[in-house]
Protein backbone atom coordinates (compact mmCIF):
# COMPACT_ATOMS: atom_id res chain seq x y z
CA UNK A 1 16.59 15.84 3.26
CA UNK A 2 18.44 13.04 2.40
CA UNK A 3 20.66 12.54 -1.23
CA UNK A 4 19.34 10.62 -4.16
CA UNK A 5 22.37 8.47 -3.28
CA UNK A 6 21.83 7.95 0.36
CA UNK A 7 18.42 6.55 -0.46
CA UNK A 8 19.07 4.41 -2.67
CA UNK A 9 21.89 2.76 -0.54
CA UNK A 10 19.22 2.60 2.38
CA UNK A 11 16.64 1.18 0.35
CA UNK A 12 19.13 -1.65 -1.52
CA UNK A 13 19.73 -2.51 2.58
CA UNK A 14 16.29 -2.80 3.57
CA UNK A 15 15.87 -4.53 0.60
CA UNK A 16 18.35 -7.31 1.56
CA UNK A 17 17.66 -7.40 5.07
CA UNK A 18 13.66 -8.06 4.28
CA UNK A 19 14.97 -10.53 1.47
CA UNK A 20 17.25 -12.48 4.34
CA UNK A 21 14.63 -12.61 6.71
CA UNK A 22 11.68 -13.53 4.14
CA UNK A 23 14.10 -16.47 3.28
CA UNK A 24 15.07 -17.57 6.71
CA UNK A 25 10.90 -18.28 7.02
CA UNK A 26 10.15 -19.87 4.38
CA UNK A 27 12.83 -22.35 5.30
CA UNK A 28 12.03 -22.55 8.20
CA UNK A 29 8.86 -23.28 7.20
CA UNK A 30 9.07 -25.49 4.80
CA UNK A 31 11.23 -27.15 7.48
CA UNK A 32 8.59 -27.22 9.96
CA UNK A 33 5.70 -28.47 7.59
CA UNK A 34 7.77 -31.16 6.57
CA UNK A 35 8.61 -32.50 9.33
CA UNK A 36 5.07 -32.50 10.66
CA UNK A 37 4.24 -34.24 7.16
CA UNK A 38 6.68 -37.02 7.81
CA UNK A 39 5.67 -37.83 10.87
CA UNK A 40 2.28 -37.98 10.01
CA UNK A 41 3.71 -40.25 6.55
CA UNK A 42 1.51 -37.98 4.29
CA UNK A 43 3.82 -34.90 2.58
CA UNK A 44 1.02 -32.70 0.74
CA UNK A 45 3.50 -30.94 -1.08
CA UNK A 46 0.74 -28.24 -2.87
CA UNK A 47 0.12 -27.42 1.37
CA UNK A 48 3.64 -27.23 2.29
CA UNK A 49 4.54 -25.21 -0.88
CA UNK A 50 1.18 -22.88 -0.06
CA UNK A 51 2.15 -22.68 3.63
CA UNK A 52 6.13 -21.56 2.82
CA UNK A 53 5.18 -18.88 0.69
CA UNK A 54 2.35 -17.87 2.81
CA UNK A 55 4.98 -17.21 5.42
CA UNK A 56 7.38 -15.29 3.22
CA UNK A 57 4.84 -12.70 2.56
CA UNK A 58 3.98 -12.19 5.92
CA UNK A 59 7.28 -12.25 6.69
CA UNK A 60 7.94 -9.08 3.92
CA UNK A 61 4.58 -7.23 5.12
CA UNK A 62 5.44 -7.26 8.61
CA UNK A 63 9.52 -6.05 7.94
CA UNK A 64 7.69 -3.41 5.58
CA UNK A 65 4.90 -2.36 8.61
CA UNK A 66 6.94 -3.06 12.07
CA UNK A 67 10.66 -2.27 10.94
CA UNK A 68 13.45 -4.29 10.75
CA UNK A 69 16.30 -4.54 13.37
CA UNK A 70 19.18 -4.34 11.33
CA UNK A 71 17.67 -0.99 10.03
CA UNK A 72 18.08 1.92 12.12
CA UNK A 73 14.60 3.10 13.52
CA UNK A 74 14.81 6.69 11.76
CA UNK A 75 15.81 5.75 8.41
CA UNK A 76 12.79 3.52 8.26
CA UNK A 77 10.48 6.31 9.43
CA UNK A 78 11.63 8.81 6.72
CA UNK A 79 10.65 5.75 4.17
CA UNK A 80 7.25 5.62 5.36
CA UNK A 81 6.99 9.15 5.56
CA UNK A 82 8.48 9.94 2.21
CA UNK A 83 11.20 11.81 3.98
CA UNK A 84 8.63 15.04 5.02
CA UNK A 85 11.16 16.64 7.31
């Protein structure tokens, strides 16, 4: 079983990596929509906002469901577990 402190240092890193990455897509997003907006010479800004944070929450489900890479594989199964071992 992991220490109080242990867990809390792994969770404050999965924290920030799922923050990073949750950023990084709504960027990119809001990027992307833009882009597509200008071309088109019509920037709904209400869609584009919508569409951004759309994609951040995905982007935060699927680090909380799948994993994240920069997390090592066992640390994130004893999260979803509750640490059961």
């Amino acid at each position: 079983m992991k220490s109080n402190e242990t867990e809390k240092e792994h969770l404050k890193h999965v924290l920030k990596a799922a923050s990073i990455r949750a950023i990084r897509t709504v960027a990119q997003t809001f990027l992307a929509s833009v882009g597509t907006a200008t071309v088109l010479q019509d920037v709904n800004w209400a869609y584009i906002a919508s569409a951004s944070a759309l994609a951040g929450l995905c982007s935060i489900a699927s680090s909380i469901l799948l994993g994240l890479p920069e997390v090592p594989e066992c640390c994130h199964n004893d999260i979803l577990d509750g640490d059961k071992k």
